[in-house]
PDB file of N, CA and C in Angstrom:
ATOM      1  N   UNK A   1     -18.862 -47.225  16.953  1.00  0.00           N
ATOM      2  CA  UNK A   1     -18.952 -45.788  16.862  1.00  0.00           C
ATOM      3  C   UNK A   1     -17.554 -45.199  17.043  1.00  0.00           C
ATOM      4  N   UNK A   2     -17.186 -44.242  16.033  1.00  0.00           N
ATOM      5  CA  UNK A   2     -15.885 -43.524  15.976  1.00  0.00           C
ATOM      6  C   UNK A   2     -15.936 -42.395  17.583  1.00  0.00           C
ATOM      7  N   UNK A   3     -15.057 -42.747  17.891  1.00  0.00           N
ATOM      8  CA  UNK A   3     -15.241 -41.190  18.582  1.00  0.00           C
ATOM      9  C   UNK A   3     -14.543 -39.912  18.317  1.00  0.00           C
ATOM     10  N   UNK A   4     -15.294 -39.525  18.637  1.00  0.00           N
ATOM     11  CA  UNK A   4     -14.957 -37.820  18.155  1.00  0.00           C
ATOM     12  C   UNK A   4     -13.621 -36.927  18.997  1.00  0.00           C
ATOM     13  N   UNK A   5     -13.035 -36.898  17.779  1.00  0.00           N
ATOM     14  CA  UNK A   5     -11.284 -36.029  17.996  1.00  0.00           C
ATOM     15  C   UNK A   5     -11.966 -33.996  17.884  1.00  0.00           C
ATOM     16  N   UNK A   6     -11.739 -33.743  19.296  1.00  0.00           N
ATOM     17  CA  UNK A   6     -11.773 -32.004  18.990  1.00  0.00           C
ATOM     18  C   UNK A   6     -10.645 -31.688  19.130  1.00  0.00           C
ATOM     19  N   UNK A   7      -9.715 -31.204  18.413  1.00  0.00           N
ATOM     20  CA  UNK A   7      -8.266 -30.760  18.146  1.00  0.00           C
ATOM     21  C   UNK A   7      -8.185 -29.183  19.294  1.00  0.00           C
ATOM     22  N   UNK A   8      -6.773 -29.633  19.794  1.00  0.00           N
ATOM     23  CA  UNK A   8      -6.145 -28.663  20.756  1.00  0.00           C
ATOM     24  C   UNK A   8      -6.300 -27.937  20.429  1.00  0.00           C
ATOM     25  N   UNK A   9      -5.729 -27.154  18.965  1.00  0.00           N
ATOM     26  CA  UNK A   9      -4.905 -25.797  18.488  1.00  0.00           C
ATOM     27  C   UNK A   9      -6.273 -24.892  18.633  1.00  0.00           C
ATOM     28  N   UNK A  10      -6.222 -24.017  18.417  1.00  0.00           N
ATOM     29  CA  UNK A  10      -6.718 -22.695  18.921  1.00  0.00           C
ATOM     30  C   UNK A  10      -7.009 -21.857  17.220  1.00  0.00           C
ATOM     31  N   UNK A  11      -7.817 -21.385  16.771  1.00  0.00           N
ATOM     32  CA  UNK A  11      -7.844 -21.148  15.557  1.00  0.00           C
ATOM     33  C   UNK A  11      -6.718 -19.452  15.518  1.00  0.00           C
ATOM     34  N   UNK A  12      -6.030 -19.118  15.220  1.00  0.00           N
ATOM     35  CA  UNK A  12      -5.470 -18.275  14.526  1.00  0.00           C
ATOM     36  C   UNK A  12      -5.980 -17.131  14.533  1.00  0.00           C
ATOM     37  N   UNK A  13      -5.304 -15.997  15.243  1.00  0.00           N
ATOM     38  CA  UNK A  13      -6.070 -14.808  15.057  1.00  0.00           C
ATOM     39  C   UNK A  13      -5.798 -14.008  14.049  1.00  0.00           C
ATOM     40  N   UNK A  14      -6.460 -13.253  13.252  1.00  0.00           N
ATOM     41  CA  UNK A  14      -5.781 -12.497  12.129  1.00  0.00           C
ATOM     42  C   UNK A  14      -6.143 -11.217  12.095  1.00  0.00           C
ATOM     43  N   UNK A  15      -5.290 -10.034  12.498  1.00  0.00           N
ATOM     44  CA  UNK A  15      -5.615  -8.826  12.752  1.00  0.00           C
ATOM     45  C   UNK A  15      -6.169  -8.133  11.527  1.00  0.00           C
ATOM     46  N   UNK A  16      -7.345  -7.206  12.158  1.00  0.00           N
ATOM     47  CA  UNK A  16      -8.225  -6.468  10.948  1.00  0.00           C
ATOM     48  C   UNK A  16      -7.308  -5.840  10.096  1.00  0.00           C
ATOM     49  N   UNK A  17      -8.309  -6.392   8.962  1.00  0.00           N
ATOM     50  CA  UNK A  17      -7.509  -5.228   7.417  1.00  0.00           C
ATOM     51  C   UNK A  17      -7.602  -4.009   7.913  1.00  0.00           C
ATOM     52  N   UNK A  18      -6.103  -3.210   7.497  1.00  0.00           N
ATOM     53  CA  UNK A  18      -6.899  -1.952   6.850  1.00  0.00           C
ATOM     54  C   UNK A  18      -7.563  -1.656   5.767  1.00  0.00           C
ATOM     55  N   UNK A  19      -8.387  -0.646   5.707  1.00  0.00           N
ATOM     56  CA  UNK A  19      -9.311  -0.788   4.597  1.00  0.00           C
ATOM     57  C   UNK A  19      -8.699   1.022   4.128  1.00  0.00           C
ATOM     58  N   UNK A  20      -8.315   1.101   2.671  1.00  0.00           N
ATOM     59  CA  UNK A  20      -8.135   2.275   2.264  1.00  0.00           C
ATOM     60  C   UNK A  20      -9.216   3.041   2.292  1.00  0.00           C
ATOM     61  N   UNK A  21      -9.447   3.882   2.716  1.00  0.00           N
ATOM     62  CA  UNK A  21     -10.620   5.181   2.764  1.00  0.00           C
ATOM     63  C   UNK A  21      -9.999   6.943   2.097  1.00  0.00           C
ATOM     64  N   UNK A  22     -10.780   7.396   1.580  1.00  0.00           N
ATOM     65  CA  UNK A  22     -10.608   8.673   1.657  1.00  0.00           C
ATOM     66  C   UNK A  22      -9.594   9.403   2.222  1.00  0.00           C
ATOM     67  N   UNK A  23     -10.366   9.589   3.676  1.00  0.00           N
ATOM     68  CA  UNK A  23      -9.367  10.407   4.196  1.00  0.00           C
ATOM     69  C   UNK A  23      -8.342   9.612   5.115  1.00  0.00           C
ATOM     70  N   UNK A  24      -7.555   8.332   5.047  1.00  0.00           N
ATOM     71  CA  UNK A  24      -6.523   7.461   4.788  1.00  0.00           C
ATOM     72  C   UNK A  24      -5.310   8.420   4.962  1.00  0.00           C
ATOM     73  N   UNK A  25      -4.550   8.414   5.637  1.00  0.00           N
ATOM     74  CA  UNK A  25      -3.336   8.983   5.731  1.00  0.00           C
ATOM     75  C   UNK A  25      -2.031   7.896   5.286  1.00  0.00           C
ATOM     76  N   UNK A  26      -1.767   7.639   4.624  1.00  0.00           N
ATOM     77  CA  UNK A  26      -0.715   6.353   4.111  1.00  0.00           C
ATOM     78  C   UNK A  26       0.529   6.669   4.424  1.00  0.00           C
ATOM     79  N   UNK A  27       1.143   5.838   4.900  1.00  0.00           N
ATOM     80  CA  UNK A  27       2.747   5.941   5.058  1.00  0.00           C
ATOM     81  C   UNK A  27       3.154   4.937   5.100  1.00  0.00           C
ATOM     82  N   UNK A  28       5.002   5.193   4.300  1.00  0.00           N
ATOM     83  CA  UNK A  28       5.753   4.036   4.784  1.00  0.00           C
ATOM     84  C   UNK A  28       6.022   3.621   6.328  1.00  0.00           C
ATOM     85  N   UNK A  29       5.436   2.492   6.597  1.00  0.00           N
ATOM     86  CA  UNK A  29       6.485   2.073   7.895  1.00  0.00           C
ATOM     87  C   UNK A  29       7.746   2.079   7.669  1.00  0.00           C
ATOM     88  N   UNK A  30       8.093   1.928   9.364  1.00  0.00           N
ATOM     89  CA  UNK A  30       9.858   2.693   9.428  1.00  0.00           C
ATOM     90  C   UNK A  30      10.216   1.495   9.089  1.00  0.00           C
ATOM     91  N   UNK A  31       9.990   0.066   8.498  1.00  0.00           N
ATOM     92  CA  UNK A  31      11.549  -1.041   8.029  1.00  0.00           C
ATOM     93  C   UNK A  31      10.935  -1.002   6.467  1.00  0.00           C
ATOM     94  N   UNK A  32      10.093   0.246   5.916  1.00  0.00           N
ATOM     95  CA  UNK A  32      10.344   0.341   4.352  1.00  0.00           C
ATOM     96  C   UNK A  32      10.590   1.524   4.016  1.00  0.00           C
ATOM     97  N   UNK A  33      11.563   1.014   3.000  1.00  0.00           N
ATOM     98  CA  UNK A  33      12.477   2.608   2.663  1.00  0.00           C
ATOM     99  C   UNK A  33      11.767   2.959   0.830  1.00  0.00           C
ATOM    100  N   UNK A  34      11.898   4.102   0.707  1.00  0.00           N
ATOM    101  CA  UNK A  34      11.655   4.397  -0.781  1.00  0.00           C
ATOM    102  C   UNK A  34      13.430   5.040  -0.956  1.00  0.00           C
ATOM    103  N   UNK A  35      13.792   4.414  -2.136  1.00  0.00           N
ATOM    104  CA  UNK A  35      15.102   5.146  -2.614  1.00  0.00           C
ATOM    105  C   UNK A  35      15.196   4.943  -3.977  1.00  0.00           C
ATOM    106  N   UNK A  36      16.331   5.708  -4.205  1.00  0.00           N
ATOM    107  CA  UNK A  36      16.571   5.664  -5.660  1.00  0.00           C
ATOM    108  C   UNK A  36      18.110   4.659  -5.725  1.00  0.00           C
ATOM    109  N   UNK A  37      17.989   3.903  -6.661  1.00  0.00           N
ATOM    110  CA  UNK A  37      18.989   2.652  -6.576  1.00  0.00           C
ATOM    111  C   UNK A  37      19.903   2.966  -7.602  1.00  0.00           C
ATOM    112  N   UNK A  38      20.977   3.644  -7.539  1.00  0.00           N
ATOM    113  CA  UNK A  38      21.852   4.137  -8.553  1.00  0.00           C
ATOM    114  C   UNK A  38      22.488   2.837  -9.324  1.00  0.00           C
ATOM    115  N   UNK A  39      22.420   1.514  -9.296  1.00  0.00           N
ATOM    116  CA  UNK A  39      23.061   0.339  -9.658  1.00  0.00           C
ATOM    117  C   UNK A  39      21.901   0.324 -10.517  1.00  0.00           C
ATOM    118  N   UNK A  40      20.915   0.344 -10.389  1.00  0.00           N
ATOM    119  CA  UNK A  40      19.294  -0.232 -11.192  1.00  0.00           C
ATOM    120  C   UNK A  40      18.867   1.221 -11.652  1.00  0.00           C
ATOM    121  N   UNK A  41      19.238   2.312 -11.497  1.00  0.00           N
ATOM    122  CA  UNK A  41      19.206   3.314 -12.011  1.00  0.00           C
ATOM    123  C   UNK A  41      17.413   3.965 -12.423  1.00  0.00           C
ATOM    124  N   UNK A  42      17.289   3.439 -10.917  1.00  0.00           N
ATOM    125  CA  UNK A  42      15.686   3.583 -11.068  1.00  0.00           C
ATOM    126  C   UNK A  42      15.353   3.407  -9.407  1.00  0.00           C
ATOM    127  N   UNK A  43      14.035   4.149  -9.302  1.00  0.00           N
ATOM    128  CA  UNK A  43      13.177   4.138  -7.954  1.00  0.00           C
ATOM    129  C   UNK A  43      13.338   2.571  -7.360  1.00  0.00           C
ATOM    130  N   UNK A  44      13.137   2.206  -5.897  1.00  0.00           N
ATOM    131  CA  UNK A  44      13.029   0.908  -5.366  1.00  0.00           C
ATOM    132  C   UNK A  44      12.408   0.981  -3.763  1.00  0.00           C
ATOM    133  N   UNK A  45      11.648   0.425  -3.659  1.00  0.00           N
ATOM    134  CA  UNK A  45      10.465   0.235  -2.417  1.00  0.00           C
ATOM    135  C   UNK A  45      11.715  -1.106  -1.807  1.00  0.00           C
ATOM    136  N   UNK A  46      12.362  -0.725  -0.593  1.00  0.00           N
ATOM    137  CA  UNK A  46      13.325  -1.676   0.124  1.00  0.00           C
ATOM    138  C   UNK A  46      12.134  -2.352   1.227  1.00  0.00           C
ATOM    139  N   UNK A  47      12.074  -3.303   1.549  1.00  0.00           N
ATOM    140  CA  UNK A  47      11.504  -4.028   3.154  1.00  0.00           C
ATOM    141  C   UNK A  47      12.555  -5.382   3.547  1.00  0.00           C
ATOM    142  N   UNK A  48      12.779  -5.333   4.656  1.00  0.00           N
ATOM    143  CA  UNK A  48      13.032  -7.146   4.732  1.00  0.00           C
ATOM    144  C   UNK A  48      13.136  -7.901   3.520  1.00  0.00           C
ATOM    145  N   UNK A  49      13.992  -8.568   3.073  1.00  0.00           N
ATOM    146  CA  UNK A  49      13.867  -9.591   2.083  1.00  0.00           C
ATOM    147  C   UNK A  49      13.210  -9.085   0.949  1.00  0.00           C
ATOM    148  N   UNK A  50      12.643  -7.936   0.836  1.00  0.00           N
ATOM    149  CA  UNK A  50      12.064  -7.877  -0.326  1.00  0.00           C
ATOM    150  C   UNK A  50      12.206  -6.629  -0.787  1.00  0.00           C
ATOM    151  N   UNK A  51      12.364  -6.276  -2.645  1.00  0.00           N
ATOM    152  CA  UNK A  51      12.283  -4.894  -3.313  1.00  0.00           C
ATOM    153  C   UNK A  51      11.432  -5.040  -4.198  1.00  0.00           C
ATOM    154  N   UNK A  52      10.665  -4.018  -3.931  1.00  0.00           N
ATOM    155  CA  UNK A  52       9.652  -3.685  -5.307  1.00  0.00           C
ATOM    156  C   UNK A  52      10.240  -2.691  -5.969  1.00  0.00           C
ATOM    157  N   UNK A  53       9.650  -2.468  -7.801  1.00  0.00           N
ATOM    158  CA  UNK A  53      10.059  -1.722  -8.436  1.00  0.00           C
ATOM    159  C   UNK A  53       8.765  -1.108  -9.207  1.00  0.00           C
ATOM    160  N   UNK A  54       8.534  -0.113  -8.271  1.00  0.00           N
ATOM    161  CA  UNK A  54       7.331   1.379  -8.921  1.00  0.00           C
ATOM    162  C   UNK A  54       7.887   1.405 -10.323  1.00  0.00           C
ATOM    163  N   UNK A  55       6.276   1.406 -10.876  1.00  0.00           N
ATOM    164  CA  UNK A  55       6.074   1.868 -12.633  1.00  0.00           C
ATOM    165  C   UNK A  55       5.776   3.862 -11.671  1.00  0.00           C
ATOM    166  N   UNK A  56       6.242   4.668 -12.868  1.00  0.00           N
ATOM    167  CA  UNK A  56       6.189   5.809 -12.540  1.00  0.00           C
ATOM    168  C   UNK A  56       5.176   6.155 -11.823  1.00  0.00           C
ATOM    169  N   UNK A  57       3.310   5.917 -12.636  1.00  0.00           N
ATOM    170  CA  UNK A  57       2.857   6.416 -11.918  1.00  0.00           C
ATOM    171  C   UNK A  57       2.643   5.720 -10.362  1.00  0.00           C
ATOM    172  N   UNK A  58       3.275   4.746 -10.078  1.00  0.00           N
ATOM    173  CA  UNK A  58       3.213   4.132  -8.760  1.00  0.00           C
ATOM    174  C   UNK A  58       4.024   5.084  -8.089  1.00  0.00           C
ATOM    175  N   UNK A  59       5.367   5.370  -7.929  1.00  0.00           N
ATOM    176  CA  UNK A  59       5.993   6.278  -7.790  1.00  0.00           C
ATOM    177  C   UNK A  59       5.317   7.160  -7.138  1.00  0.00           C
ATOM    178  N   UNK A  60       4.670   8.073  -8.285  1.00  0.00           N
ATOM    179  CA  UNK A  60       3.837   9.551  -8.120  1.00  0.00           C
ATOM    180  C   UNK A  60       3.189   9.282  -6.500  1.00  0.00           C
ATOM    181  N   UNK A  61       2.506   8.175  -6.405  1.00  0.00           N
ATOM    182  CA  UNK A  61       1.647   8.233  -5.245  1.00  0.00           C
ATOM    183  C   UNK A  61       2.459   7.574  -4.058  1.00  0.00           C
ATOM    184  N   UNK A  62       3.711   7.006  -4.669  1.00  0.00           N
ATOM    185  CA  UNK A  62       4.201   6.576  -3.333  1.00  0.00           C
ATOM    186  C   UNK A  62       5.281   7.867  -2.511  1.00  0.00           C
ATOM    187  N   UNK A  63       5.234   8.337  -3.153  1.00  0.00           N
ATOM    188  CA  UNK A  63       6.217   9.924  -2.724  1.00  0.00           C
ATOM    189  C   UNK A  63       5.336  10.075  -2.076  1.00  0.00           C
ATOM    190  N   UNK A  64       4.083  10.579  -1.986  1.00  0.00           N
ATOM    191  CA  UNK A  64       2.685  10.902  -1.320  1.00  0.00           C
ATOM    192  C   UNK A  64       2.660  10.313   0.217  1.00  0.00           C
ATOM    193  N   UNK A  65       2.985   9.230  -0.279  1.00  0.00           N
ATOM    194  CA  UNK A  65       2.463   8.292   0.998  1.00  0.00           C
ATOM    195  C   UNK A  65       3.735   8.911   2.555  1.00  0.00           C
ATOM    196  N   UNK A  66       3.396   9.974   3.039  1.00  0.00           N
ATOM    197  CA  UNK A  66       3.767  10.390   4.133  1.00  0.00           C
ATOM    198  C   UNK A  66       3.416  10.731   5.397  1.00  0.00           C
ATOM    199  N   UNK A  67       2.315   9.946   5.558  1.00  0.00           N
ATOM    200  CA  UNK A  67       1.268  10.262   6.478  1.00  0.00           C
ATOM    201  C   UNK A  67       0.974  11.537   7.265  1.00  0.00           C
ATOM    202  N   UNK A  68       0.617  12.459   6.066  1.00  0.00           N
ATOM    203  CA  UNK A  68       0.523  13.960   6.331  1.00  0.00           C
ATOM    204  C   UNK A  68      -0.562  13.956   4.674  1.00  0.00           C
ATOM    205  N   UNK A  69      -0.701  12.937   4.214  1.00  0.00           N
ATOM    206  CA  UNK A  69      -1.016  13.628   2.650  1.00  0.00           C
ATOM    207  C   UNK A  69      -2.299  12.551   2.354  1.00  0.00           C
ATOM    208  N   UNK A  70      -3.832  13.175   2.473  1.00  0.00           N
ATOM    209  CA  UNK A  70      -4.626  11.851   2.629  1.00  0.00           C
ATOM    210  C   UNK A  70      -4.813  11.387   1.390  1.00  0.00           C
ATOM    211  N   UNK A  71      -5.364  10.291   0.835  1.00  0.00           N
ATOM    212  CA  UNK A  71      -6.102   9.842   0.195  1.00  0.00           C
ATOM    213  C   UNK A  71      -6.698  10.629  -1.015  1.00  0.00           C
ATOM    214  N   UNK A  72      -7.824  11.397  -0.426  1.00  0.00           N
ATOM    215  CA  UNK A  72      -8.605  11.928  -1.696  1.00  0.00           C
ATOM    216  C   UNK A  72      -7.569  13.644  -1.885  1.00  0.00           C
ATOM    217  N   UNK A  73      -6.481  13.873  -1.070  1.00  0.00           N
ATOM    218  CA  UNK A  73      -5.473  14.956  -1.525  1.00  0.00           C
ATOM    219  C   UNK A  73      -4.279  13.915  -2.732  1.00  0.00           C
ATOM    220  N   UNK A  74      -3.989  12.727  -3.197  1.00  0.00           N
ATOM    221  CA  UNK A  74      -3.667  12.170  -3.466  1.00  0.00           C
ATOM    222  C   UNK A  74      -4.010  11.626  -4.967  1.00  0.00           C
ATOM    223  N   UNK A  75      -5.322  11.479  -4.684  1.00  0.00           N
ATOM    224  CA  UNK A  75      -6.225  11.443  -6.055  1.00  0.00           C
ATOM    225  C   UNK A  75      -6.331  12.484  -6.716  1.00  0.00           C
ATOM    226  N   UNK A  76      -6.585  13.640  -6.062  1.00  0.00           N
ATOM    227  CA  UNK A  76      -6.732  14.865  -6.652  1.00  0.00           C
ATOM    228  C   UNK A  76      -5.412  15.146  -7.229  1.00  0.00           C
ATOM    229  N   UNK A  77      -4.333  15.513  -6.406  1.00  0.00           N
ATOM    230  CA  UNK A  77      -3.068  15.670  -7.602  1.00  0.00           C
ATOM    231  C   UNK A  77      -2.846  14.584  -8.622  1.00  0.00           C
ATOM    232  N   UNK A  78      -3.248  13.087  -8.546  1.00  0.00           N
ATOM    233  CA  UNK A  78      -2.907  12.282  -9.834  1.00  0.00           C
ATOM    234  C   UNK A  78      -4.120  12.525 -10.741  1.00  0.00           C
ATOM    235  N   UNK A  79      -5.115  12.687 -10.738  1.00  0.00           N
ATOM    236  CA  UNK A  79      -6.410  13.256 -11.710  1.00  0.00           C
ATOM    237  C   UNK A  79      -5.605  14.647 -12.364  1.00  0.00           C
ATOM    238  N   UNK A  80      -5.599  15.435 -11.345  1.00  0.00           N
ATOM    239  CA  UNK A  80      -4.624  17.093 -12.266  1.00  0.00           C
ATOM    240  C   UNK A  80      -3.439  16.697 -13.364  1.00  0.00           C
ATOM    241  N   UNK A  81      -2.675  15.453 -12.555  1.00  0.00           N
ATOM    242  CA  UNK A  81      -1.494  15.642 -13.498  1.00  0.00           C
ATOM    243  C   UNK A  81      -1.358  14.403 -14.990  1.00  0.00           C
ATOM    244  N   UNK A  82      -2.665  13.653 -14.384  1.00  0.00           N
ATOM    245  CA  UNK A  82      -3.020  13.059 -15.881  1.00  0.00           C
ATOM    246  C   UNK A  82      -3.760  13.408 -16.446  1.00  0.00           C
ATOM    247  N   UNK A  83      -4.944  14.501 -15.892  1.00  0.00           N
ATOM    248  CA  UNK A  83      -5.968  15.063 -16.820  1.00  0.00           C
ATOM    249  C   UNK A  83      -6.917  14.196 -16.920  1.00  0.00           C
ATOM    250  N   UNK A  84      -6.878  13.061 -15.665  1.00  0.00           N
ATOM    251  CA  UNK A  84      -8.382  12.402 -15.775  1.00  0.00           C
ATOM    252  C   UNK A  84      -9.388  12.372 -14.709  1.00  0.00           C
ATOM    253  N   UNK A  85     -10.602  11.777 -14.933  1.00  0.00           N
ATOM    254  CA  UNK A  85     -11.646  12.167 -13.667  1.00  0.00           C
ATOM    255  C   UNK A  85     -10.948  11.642 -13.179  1.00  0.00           C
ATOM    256  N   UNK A  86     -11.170  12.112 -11.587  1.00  0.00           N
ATOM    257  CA  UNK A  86     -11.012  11.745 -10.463  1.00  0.00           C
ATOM    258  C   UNK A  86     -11.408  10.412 -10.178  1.00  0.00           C
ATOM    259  N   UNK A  87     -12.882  10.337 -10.260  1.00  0.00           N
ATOM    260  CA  UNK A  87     -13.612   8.556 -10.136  1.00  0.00           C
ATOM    261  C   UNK A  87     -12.497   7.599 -10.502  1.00  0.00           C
ATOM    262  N   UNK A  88     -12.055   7.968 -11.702  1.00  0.00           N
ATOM    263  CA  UNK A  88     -11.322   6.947 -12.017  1.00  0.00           C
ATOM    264  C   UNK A  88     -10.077   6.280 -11.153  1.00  0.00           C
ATOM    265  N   UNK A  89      -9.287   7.850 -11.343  1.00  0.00           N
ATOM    266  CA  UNK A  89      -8.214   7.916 -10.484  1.00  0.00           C
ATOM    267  C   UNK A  89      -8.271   6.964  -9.239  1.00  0.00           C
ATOM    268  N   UNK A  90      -9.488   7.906  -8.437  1.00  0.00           N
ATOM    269  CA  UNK A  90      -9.574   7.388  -7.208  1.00  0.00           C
ATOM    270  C   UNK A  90      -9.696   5.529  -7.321  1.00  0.00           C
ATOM    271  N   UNK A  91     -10.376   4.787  -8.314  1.00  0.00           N
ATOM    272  CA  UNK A  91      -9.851   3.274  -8.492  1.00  0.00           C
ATOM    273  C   UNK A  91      -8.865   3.005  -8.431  1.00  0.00           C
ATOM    274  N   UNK A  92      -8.110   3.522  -9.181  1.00  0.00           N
ATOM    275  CA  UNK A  92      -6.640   2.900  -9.550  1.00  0.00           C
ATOM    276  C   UNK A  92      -5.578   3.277  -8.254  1.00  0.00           C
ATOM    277  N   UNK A  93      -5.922   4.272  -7.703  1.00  0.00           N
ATOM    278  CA  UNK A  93      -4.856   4.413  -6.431  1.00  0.00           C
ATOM    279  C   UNK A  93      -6.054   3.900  -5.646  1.00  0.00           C
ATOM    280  N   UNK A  94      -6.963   3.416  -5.053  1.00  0.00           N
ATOM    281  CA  UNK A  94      -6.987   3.074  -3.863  1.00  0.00           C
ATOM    282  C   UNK A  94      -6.734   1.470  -3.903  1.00  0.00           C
ATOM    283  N   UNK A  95      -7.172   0.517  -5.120  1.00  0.00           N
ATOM    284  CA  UNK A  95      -6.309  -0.396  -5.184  1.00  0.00           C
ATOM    285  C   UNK A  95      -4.766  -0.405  -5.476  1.00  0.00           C
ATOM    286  N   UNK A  96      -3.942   0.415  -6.004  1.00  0.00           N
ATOM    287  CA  UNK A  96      -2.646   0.108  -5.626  1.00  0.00           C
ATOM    288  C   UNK A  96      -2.319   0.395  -4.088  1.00  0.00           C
ATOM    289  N   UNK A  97      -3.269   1.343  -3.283  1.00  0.00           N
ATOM    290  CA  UNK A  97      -2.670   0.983  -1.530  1.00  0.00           C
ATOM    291  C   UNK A  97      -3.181   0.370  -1.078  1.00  0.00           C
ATOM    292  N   UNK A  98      -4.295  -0.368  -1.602  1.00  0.00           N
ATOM    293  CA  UNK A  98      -5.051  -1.131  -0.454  1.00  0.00           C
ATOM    294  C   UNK A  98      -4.077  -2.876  -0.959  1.00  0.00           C
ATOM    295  N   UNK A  99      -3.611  -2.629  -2.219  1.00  0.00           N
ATOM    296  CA  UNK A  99      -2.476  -3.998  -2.258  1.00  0.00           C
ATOM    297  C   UNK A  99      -1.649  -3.799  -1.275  1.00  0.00           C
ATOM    298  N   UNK A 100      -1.251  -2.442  -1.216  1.00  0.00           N
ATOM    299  CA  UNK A 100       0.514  -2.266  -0.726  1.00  0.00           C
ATOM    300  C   UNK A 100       0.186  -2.575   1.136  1.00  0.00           C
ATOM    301  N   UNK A 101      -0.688  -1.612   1.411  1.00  0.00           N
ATOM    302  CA  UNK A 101      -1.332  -2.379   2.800  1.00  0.00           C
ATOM    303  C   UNK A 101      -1.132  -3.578   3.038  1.00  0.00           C
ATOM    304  N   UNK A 102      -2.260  -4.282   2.272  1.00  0.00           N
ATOM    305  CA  UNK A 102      -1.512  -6.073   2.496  1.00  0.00           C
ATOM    306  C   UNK A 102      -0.973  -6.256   2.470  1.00  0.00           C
ATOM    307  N   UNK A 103      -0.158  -6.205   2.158  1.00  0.00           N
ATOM    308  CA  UNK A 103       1.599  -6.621   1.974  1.00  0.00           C
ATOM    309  C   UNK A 103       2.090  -6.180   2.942  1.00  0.00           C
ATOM    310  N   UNK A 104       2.245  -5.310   3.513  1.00  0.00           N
ATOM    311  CA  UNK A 104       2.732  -4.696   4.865  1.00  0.00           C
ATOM    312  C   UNK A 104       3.725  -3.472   4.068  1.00  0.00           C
ATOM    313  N   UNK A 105       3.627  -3.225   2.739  1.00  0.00           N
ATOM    314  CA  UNK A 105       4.269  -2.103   2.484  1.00  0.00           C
ATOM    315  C   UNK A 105       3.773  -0.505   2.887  1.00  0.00           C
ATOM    316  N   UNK A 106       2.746  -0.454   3.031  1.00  0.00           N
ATOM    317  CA  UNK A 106       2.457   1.056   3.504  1.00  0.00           C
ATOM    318  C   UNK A 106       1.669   0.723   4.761  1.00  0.00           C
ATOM    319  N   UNK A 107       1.205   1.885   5.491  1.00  0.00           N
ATOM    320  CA  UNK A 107       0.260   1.183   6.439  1.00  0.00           C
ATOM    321  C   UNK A 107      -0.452   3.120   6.694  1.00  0.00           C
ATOM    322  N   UNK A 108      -2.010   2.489   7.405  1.00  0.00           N
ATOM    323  CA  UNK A 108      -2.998   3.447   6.914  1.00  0.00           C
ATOM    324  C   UNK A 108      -3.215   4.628   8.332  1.00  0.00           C
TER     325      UNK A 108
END
């Protein structure tokens, strides 16, 4: 009979998602910067080791993200300024923050 190995390590804790909601207040944390990169001559999301590069309408909602400006105030100006339902809207931005969340680029 084998005997049975129960391993030391301790399983890993992994702190709760945020989950994008409605009324979601989004902001950059303070080690990510939004700037404009005069060398690349275009918008750039700075963190640690890493730059992202916003397609415009990413942009639109990441200006937003000031944790003063919720969620469905967010949707509503990108629905006005593309002229589409809201429903929709509200898809497409709450998965682009609920990515950027994970990532540790915005936080809720």
């Amino acid at each position: 009979m084998t005997p049975a190995v129960t391993p030391a390590v301790t399983p890993a804790v992994t702190p709760a998602r945020a989950i994008v909601e409605g009324g979601s207040l989004p902001r950059l944390p303070r080690h990510v910067k939004l700037r404009f990169d005069k060398a690349r001559e275009r918008w750039v999301v700075l963190a640690p080791e890493r730059v992202l590069l916003p397609d415009e309408t990413a942009l639109a909602i990441l200006k937003r993200c000031d944790g003063e400006t919720s969620v469905n105030a967010i949707v509503a100006h990108m629905a006005e300024a593309y002229e589409a339902p809201p429903e929709e809207i509200r898809e497409d931005v709450s998965a682009l923050l609920q990515d950027l969340a994970d990532k540790g680029f915005i936080q809720l």
